[in-house]
N, C-alpha and C. Protein backbone atom coordinates (compact mmCIF):
# COMPACT_ATOMS: atom_id res chain seq x y z
N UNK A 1 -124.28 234.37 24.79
CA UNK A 1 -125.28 233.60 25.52
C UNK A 1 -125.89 234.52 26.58
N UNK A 2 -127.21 234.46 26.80
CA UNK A 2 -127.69 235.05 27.60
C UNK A 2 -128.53 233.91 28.57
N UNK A 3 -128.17 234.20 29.79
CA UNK A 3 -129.19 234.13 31.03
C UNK A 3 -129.57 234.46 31.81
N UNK A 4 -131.61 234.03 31.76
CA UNK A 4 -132.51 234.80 32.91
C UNK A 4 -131.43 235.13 34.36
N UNK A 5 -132.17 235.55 34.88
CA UNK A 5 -132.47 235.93 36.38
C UNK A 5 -132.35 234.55 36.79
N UNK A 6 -133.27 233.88 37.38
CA UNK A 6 -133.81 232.38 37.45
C UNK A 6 -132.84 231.44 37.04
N UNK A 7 -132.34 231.67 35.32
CA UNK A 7 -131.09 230.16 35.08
C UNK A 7 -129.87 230.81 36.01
N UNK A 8 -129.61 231.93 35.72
CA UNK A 8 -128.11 232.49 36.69
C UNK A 8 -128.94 231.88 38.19
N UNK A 9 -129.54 232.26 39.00
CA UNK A 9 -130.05 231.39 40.41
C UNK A 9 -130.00 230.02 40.48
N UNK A 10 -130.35 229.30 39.83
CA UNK A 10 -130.46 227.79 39.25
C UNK A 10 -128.94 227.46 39.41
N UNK A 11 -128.38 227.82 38.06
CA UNK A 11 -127.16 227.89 38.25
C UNK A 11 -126.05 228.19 39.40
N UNK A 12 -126.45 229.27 40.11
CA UNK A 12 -125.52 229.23 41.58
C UNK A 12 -125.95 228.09 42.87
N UNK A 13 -126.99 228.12 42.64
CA UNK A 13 -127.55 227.21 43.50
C UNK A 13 -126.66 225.63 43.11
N UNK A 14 -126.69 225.46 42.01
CA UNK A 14 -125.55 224.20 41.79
C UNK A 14 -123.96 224.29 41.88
N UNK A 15 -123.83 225.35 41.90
CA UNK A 15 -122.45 225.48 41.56
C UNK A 15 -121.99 225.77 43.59
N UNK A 16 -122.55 225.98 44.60
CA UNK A 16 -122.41 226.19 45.38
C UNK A 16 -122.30 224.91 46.09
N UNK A 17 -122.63 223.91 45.70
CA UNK A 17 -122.25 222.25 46.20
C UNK A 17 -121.80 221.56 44.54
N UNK A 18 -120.90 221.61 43.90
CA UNK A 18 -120.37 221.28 42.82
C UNK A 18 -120.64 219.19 43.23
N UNK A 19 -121.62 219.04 42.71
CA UNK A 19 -120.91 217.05 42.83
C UNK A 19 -122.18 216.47 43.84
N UNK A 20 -122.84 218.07 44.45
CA UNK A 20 -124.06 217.20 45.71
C UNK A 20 -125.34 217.27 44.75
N UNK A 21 -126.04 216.13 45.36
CA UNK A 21 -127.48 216.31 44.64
C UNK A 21 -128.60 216.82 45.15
N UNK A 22 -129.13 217.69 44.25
CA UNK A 22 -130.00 218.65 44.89
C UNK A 22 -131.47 218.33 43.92
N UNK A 23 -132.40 217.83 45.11
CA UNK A 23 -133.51 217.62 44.35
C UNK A 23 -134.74 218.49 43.61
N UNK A 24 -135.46 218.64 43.37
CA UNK A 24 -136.78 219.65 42.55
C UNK A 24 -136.94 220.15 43.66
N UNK A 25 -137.33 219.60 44.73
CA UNK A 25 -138.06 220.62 45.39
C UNK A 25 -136.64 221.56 46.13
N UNK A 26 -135.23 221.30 46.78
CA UNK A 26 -134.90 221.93 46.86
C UNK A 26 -134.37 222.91 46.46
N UNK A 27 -134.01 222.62 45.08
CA UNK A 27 -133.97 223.79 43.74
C UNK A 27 -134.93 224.93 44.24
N UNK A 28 -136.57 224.20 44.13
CA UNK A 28 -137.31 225.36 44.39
C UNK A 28 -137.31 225.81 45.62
N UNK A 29 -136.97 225.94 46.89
CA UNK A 29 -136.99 226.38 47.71
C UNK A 29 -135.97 227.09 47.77
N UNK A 30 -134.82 226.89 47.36
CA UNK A 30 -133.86 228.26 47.01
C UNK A 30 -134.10 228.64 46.43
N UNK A 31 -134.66 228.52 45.13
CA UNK A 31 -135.01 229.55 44.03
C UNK A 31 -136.00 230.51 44.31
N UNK A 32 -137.21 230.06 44.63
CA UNK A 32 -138.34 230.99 45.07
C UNK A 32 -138.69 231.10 46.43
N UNK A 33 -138.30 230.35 47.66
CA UNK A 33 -138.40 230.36 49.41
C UNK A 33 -139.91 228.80 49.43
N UNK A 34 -140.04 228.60 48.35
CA UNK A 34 -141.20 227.48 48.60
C UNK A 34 -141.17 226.61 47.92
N UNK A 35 -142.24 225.59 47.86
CA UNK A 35 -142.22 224.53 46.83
C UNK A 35 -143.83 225.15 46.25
N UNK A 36 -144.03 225.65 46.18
CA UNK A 36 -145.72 225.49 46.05
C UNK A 36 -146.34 225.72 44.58
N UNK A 37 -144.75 226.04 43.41
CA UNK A 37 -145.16 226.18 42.13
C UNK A 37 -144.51 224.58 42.16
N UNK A 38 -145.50 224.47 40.49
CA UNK A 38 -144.60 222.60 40.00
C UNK A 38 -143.18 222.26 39.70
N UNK A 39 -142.93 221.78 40.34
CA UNK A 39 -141.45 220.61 40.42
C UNK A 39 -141.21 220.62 39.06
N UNK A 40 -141.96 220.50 37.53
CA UNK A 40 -141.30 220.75 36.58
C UNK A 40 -140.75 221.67 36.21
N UNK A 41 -140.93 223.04 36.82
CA UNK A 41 -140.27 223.65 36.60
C UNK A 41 -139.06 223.88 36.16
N UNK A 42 -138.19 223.44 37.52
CA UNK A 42 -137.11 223.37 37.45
C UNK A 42 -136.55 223.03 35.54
N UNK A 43 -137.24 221.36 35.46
CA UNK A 43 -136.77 220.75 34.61
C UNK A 43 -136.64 221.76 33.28
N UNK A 44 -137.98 222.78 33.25
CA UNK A 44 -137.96 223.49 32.20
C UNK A 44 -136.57 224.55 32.16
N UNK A 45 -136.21 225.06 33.33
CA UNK A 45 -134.85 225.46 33.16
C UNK A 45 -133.60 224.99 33.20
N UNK A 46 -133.30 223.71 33.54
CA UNK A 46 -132.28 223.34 33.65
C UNK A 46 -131.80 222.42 31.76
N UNK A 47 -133.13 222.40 31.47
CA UNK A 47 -133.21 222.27 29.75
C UNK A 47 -132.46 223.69 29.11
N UNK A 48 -133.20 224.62 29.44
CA UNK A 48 -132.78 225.76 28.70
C UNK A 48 -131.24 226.12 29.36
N UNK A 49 -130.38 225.52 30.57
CA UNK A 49 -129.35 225.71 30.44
C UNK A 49 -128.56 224.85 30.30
N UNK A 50 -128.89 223.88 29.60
CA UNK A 50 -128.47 222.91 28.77
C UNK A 50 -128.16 223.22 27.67
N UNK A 51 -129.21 224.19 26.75
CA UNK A 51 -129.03 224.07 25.97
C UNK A 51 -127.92 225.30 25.17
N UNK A 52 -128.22 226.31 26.54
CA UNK A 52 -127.18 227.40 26.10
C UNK A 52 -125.59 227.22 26.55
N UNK A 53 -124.91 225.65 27.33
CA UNK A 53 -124.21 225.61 27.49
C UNK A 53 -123.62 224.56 26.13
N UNK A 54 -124.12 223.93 25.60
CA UNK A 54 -124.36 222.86 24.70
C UNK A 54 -123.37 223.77 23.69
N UNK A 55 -124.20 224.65 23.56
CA UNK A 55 -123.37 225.40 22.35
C UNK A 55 -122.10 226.44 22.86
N UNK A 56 -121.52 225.91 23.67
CA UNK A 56 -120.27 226.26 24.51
C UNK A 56 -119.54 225.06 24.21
N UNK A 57 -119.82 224.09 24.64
CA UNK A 57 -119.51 223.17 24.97
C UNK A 57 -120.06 221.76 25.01
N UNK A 58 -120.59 221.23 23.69
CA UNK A 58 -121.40 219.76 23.43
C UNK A 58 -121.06 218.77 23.54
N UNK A 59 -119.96 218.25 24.33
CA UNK A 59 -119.38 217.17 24.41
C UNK A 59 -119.55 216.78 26.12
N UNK A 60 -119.48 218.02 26.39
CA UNK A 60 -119.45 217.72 28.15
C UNK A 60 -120.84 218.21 28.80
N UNK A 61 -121.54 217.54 29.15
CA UNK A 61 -122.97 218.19 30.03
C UNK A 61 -122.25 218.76 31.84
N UNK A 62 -122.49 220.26 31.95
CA UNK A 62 -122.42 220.87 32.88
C UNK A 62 -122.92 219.87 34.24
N UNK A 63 -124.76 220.22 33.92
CA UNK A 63 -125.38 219.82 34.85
C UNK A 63 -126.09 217.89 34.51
N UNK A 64 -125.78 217.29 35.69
CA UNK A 64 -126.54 215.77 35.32
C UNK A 64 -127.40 215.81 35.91
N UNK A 65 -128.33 214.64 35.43
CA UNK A 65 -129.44 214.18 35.83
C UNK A 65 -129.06 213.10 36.73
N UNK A 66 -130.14 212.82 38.06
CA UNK A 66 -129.51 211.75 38.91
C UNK A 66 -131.02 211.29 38.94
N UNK A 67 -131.31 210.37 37.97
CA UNK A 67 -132.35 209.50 37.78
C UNK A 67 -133.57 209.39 39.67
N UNK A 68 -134.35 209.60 39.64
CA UNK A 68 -135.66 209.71 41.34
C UNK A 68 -134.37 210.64 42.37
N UNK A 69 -133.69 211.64 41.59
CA UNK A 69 -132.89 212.18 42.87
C UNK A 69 -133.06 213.56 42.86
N UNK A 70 -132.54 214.05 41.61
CA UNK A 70 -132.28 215.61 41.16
C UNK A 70 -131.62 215.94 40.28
N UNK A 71 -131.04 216.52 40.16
CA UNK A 71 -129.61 217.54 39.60
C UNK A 71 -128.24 217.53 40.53
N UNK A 72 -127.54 217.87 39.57
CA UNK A 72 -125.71 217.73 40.35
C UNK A 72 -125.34 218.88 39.37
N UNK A 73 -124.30 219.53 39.34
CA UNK A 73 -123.24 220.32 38.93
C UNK A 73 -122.13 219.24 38.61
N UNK A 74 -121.46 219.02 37.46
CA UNK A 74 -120.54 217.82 37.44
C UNK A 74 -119.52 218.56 38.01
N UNK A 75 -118.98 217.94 39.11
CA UNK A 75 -117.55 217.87 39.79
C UNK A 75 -116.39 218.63 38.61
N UNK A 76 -115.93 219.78 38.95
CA UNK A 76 -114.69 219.77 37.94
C UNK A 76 -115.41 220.91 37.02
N UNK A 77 -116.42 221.18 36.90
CA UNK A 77 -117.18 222.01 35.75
C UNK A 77 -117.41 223.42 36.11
C-alpha cells in the first residue's frame, strides 16, 4: 500500500486525537495552514484512505464519518 504525502498528514492529523472529531475545515487547516481550498477535499482523501485500508482490513473502518460534524479515528485503531 502506498500513501501520498497529504493521506500520511490526514492520517496523523487523526491519529493524534484517536476518538475526537475533527471537522473539514479543521482537517484543512492542519493540512495546508488554511481553509481557502474546498472542504471536499478532504472527503476526496479520506475515500482514498479508505480504500487502501479496506484492503488491509474490510471488516473494520479505520476512520468514521460523524454525520454535519467530521471525521474521527476509531478509538482502539
Amino acid at each position: 500500500m502506498v500513501v501520498t504525502v497529504t493521506e500520511f498528514r490526514l492520517l496523523e492529523c487523526l491519529a493524534r486525537s484517536p476518538g475526537v472529531v475533527l471537522s473539514r475545515a479543521r482537517l484543512l487547516e492542519l493540512l495546508r495552514g488554511d481553509t481557502a481550498v474546498e472542504g471536499r477535499l478532504v472527503d476526496t482523501y479520506i475515500r482514498r484512505l479508505r480504500r487502501k485500508f479496506a484492503s488491509i482490513e474490510p471488516t473494520a473502518p479505520l476512520i468514521e464519518t460523524i454525520t454535519g460534524a467530521g471525521y474521527r479515528l476509531r478509538e482502539g485503531g
